[in-house]
N, C-alpha and C. Protein backbone atom coordinates (compact mmCIF):
# COMPACT_ATOMS: atom_id res chain seq x y z
N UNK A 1 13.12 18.83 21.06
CA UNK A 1 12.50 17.59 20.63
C UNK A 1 12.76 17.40 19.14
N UNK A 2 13.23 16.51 18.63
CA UNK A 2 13.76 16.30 17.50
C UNK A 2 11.78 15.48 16.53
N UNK A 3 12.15 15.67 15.50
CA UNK A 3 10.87 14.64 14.86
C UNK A 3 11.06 13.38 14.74
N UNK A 4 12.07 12.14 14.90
CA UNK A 4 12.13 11.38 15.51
C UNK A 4 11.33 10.25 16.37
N UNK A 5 11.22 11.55 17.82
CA UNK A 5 10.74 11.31 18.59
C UNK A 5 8.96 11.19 19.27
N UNK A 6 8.57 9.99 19.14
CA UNK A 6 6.83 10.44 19.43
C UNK A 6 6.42 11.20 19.92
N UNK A 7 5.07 11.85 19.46
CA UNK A 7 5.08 13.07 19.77
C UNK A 7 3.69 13.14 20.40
N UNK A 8 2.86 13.97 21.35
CA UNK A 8 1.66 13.92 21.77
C UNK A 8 0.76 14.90 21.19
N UNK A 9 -0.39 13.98 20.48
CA UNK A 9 -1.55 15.12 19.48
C UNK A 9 -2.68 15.61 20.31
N UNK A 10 -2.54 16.92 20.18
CA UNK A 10 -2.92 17.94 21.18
C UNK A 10 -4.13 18.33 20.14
N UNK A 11 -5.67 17.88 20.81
CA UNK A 11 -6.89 18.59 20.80
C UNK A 11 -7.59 19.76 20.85
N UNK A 12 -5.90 21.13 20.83
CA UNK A 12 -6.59 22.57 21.06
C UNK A 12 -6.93 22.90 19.77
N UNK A 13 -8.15 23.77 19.58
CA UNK A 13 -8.30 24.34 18.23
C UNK A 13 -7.10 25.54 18.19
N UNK A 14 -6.71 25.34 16.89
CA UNK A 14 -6.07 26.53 16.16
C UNK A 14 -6.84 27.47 16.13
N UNK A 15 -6.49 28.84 15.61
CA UNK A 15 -6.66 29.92 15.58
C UNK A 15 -7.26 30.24 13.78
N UNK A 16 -7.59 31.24 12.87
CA UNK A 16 -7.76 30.85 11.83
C UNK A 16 -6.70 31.92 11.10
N UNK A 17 -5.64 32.44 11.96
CA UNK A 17 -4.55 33.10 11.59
C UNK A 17 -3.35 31.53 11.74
N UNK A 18 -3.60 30.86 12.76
CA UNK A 18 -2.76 30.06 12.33
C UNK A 18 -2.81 28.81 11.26
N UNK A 19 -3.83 28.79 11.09
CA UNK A 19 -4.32 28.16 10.20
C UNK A 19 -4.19 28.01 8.82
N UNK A 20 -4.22 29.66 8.29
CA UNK A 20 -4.08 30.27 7.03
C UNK A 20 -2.53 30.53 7.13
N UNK A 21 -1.83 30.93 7.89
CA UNK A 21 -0.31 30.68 7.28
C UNK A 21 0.33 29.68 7.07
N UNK A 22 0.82 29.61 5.77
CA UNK A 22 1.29 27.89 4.88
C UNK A 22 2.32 27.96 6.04
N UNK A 23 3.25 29.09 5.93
CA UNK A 23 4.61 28.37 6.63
C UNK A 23 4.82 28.02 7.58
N UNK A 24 3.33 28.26 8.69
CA UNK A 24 3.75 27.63 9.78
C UNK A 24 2.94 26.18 9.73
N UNK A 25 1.97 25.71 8.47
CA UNK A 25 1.44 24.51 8.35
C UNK A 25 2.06 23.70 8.96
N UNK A 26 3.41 23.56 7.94
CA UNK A 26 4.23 21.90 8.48
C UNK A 26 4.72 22.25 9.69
N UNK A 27 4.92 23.57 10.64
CA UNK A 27 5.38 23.19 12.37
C UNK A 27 4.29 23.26 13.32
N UNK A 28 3.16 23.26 12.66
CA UNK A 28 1.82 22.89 13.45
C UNK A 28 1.21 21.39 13.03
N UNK A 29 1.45 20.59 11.94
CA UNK A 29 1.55 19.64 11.89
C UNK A 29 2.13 18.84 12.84
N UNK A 30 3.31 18.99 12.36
CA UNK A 30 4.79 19.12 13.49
C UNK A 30 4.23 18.45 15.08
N UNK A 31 3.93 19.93 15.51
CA UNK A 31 3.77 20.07 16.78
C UNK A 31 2.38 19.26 17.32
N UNK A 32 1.48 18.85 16.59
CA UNK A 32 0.19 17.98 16.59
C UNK A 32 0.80 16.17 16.52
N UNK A 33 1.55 16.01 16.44
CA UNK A 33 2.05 14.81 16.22
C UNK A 33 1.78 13.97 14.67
N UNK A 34 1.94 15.04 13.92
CA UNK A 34 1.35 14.24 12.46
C UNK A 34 2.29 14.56 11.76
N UNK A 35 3.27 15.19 11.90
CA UNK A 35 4.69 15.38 11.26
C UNK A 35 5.12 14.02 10.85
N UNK A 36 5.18 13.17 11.19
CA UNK A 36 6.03 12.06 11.04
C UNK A 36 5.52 10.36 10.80
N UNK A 37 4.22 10.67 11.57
CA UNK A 37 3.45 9.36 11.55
C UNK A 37 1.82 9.28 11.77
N UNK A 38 1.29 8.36 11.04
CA UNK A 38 -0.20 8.75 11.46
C UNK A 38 -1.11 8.51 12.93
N UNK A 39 -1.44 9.55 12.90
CA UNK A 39 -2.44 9.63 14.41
C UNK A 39 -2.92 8.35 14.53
N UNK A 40 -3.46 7.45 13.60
CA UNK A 40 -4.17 6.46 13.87
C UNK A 40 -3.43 5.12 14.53
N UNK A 41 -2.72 4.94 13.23
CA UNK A 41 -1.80 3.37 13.90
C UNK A 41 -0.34 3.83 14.03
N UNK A 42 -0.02 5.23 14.19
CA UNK A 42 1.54 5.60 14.90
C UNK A 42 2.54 5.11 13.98
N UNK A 43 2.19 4.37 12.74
CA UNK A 43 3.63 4.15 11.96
C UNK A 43 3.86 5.44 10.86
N UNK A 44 5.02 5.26 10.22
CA UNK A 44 5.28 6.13 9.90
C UNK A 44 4.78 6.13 8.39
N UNK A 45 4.77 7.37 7.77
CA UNK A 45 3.94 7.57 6.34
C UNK A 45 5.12 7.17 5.62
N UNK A 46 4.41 7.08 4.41
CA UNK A 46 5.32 6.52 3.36
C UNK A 46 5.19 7.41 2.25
N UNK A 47 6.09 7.23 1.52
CA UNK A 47 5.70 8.30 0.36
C UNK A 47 5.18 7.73 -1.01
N UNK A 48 5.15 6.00 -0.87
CA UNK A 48 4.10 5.65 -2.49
C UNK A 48 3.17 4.59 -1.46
N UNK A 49 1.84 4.46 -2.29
CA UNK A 49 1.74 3.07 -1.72
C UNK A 49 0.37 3.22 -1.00
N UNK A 50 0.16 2.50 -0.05
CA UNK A 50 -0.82 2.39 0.97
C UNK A 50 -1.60 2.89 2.03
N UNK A 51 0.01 3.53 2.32
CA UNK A 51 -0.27 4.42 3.80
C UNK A 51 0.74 5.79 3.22
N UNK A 52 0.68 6.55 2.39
CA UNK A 52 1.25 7.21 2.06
C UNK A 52 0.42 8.62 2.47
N UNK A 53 0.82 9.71 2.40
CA UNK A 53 0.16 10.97 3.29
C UNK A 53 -1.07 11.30 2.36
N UNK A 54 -2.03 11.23 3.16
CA UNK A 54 -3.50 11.74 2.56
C UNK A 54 -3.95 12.92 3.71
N UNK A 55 -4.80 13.88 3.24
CA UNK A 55 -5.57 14.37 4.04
C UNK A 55 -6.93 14.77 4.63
N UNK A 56 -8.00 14.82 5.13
CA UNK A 56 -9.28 15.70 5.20
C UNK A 56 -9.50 16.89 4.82
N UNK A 57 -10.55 17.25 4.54
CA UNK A 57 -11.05 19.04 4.46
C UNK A 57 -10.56 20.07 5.49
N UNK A 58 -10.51 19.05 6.62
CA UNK A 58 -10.45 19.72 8.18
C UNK A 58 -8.48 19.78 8.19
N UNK A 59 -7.68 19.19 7.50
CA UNK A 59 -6.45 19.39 7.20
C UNK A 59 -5.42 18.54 8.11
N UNK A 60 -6.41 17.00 9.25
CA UNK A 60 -5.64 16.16 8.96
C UNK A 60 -5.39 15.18 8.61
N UNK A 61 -3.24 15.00 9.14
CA UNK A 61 -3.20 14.07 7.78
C UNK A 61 -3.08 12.67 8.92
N UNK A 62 -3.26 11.68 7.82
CA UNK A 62 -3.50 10.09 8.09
C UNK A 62 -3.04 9.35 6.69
N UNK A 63 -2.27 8.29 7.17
CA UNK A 63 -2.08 6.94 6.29
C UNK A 63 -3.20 7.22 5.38
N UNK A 64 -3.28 6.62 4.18
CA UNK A 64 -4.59 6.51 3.48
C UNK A 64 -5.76 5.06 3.67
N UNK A 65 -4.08 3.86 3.73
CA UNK A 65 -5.39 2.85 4.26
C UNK A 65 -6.05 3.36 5.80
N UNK A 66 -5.34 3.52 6.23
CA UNK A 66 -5.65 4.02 7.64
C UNK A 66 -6.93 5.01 7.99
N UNK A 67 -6.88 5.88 7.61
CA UNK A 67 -8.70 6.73 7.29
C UNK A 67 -9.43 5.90 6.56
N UNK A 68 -8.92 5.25 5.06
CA UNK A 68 -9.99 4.68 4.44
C UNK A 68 -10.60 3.30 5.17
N UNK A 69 -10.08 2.73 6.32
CA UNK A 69 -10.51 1.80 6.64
C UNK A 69 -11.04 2.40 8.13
N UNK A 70 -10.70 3.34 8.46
CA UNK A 70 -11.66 4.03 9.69
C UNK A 70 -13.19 4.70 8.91
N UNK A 71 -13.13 5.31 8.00
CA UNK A 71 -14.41 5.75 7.38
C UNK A 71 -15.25 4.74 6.89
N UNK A 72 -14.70 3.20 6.72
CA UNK A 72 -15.64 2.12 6.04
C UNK A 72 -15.97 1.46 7.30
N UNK A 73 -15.26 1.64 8.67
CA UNK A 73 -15.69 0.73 9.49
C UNK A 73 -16.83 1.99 10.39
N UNK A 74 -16.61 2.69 10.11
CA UNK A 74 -18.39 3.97 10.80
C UNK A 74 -19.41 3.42 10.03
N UNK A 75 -20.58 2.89 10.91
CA UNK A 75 -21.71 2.34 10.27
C UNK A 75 -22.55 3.74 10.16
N UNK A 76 -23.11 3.99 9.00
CA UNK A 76 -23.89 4.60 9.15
C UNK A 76 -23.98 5.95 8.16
N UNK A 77 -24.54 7.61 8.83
CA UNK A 77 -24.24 8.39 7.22
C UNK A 77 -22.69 9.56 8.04
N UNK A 78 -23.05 9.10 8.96
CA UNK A 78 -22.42 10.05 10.53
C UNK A 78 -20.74 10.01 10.22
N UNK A 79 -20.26 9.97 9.11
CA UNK A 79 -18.43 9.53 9.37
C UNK A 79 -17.59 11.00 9.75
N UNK A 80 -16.86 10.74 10.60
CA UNK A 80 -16.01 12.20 11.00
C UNK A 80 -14.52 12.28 11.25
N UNK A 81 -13.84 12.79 11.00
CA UNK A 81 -12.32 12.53 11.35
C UNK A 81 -11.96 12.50 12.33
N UNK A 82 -11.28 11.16 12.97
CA UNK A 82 -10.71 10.93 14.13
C UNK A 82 -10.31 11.75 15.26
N UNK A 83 -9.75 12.85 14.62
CA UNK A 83 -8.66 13.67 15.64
C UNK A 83 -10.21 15.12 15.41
N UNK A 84 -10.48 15.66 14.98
CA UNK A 84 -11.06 16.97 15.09
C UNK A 84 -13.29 16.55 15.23
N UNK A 85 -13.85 15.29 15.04
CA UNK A 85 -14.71 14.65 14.61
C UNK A 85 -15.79 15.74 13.74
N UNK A 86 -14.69 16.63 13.10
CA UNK A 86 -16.05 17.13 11.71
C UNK A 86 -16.35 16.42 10.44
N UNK A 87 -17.16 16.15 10.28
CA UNK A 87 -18.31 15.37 9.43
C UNK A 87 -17.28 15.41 8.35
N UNK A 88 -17.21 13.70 7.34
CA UNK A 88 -16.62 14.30 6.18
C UNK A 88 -17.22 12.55 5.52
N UNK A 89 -16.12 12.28 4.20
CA UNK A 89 -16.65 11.40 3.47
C UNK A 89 -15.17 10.68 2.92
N UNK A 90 -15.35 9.58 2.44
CA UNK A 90 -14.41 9.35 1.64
C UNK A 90 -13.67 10.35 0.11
N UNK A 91 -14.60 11.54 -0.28
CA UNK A 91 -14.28 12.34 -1.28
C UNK A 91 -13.54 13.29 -0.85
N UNK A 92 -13.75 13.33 0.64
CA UNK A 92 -12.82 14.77 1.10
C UNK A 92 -11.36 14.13 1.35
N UNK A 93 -11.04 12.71 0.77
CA UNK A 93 -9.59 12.40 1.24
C UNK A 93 -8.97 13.24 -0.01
N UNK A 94 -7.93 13.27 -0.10
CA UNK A 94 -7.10 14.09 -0.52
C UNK A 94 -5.18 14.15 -0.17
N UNK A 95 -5.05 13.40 -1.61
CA UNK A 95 -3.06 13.60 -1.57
C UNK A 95 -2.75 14.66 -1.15
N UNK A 96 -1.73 14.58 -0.05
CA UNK A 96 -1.14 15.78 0.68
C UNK A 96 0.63 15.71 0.07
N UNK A 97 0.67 16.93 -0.19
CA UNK A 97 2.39 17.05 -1.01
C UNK A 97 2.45 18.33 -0.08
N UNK A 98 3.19 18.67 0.86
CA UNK A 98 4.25 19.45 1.38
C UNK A 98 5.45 19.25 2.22
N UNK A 99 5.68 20.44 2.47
CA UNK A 99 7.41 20.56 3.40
C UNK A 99 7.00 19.98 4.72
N UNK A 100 7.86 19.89 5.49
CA UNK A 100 7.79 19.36 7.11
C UNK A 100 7.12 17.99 7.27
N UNK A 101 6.66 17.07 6.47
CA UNK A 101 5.81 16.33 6.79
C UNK A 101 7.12 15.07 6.20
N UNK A 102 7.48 13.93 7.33
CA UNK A 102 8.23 13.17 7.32
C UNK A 102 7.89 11.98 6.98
N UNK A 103 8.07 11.85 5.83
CA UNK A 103 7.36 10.02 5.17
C UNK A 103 9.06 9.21 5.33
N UNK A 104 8.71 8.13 4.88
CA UNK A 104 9.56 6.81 4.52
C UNK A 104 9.76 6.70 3.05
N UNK A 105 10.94 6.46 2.80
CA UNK A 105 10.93 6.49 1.17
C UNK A 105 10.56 4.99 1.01
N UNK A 106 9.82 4.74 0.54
CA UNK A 106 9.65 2.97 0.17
C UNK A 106 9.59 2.74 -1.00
N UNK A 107 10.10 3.97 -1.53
CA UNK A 107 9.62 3.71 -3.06
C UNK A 107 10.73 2.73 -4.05
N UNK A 108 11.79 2.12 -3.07
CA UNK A 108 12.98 1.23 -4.10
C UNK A 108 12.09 0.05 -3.32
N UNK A 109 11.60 -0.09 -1.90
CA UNK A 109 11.05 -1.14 -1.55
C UNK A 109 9.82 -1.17 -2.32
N UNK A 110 8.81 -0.45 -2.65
CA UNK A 110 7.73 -0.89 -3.23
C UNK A 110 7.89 -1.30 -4.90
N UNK A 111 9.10 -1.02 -5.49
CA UNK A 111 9.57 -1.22 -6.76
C UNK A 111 9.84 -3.12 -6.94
N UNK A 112 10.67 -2.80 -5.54
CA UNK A 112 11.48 -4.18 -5.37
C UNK A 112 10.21 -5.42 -5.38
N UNK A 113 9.25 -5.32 -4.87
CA UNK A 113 8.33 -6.33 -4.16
C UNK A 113 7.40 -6.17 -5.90
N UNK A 114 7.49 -5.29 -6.64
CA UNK A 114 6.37 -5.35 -8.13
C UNK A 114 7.61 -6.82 -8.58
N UNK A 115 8.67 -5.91 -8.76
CA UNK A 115 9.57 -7.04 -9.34
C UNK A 115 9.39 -8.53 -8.81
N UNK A 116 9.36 -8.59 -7.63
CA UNK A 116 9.58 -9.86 -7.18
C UNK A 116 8.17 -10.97 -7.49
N UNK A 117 6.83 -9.78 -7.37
CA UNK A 117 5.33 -10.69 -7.74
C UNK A 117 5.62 -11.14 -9.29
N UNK A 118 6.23 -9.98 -10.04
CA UNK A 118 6.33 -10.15 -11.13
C UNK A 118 7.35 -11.37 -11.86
N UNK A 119 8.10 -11.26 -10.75
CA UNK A 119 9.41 -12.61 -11.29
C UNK A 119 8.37 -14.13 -10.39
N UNK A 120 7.56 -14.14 -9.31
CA UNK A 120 6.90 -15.43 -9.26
C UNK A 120 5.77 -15.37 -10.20
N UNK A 121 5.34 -15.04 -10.71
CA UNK A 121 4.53 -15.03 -11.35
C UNK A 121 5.03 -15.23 -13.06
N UNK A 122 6.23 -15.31 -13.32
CA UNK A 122 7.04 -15.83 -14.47
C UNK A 122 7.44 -16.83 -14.58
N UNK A 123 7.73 -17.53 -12.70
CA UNK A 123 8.34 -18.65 -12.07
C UNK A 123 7.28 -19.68 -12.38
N UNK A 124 6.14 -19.14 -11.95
CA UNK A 124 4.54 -19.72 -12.04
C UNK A 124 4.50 -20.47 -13.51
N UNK A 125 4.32 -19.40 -14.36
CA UNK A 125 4.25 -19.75 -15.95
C UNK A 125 5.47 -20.94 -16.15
N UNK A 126 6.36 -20.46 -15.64
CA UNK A 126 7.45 -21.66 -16.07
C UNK A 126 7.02 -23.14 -15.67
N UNK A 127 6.82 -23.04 -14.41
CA UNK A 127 6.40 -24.52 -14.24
C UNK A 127 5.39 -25.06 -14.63
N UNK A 128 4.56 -24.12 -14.81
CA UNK A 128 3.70 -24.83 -15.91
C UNK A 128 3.89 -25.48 -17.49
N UNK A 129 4.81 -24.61 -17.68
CA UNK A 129 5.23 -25.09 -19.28
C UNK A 129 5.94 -25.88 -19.03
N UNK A 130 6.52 -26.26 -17.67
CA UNK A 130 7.67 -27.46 -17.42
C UNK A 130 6.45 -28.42 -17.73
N UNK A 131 5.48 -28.11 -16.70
CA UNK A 131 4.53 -29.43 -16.43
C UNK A 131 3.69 -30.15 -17.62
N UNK A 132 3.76 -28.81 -18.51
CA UNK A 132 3.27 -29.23 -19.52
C UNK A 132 3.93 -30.02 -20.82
N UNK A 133 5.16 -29.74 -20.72
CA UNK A 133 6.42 -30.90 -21.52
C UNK A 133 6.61 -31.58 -21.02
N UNK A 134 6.51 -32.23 -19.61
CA UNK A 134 6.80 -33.55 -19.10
C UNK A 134 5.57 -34.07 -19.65
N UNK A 135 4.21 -33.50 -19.76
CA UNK A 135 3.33 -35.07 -19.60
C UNK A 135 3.51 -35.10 -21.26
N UNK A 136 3.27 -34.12 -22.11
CA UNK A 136 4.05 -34.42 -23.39
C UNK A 136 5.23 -35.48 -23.78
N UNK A 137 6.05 -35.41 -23.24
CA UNK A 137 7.40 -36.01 -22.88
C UNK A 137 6.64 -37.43 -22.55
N UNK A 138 6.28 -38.00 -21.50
CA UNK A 138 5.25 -39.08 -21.53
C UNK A 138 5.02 -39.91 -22.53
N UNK A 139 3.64 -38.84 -22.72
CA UNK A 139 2.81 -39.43 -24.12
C UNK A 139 3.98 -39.77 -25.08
N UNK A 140 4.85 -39.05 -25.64
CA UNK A 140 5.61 -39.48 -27.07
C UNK A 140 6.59 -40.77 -26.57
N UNK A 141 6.93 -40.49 -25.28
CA UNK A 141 7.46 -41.95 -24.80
C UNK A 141 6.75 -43.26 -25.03
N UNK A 142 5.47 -43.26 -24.96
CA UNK A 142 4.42 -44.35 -24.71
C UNK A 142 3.86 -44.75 -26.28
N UNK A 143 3.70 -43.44 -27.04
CA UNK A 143 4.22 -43.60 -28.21
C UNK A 143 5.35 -44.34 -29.26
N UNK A 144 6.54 -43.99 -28.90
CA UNK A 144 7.67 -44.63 -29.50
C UNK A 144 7.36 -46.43 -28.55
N UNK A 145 7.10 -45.96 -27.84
CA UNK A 145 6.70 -47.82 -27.27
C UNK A 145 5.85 -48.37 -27.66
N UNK A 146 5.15 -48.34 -28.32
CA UNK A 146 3.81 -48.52 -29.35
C UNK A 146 4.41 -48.89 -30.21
N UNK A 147 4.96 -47.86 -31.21
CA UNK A 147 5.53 -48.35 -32.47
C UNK A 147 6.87 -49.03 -32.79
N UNK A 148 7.70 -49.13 -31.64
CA UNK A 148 8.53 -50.53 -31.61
C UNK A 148 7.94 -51.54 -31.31
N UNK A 149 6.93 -51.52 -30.90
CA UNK A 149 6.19 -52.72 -31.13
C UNK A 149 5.82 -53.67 -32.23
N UNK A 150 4.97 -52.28 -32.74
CA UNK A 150 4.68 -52.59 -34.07
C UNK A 150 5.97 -53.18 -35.24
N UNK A 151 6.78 -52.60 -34.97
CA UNK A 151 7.96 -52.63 -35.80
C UNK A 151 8.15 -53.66 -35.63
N UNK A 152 8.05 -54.14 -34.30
CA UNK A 152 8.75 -55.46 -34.12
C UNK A 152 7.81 -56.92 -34.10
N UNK A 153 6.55 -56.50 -34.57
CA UNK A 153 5.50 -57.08 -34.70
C UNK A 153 5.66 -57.68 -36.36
N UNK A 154 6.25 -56.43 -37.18
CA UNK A 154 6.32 -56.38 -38.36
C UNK A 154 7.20 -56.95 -38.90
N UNK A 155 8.39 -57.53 -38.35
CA UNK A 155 9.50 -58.01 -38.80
C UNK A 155 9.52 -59.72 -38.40
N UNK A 156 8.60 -60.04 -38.09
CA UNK A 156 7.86 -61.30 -37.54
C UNK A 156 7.51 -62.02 -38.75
């Protein structure tokens, strides 16, 4: 089975030998179906951004909007993690940085899209300063029509 491929997240408790060895962390990740994408909404993690790899106390991982909007939608004091349901909070989230765990690089796409708010939002200003020299532009028109008037009032 390649990581790729969806994978089915299996509800057995670990052991606390498997648990405590780092190196088999990321092929028990892996093998839980969280290697690659989050348990919750099945897309894949990213590595800046939104849904980028976070984790619980209990050690799993989830999108970050993805838990943070499962822990705000539990009414009540009762919030627990999806996949294992031990009690936790929004403080026990926690950036996850290791091996085996397969994100999306989005990070030229999430660069690309600052640039782009950032260039409408320059686009924005511009047309305003357009909008604001046309009615300028106007007025001094309506102006110079005034005082050829006068001028020509004056030569009378």
């Amino acid at each position: 089975m390649t990581n790729d491929e969806p994978q089915v997240v299996s509800d057995e408790k670990l052991s606390d030998d498997e648990v405590d060895d780092e190196k088999d962390c990321s092929q028990l990740n892996t093998s839980r179906g969280e290697g690659s994408a989050c348990t919750i909404c099945f897309e894949p993690y990213t590595s800046v951004g939104s849904h980028r790899v976070v984790c619980l106390r209990c050690g799993h991982l989830f999108g970050k909007k993805c838990i943070n909007r499962w822990l705000a939608e539990i009414r009540g004091s009762r919030k627990f993690c999806p996949t294992c349901k031990q009690p936790c909070k929004r403080s026990d989230i926690r950036e996850h940085f290791c091996r085996g765990v397969q994100v999306t690089d989005n990070s030229e796409l999430h660069d690309a899209l600052q640039q782009l708010e950032k260039h409408r939002q320059m686009a924005q200003d511009k047309e305003v300063q357009i909008a604001t020299l046309r009615y300028k532009c106007v007025q001094y028109e309506e102006s110079i029509k005034v005082l050829e008037a006068v001028i020509e009032k004056l030569k009378k």
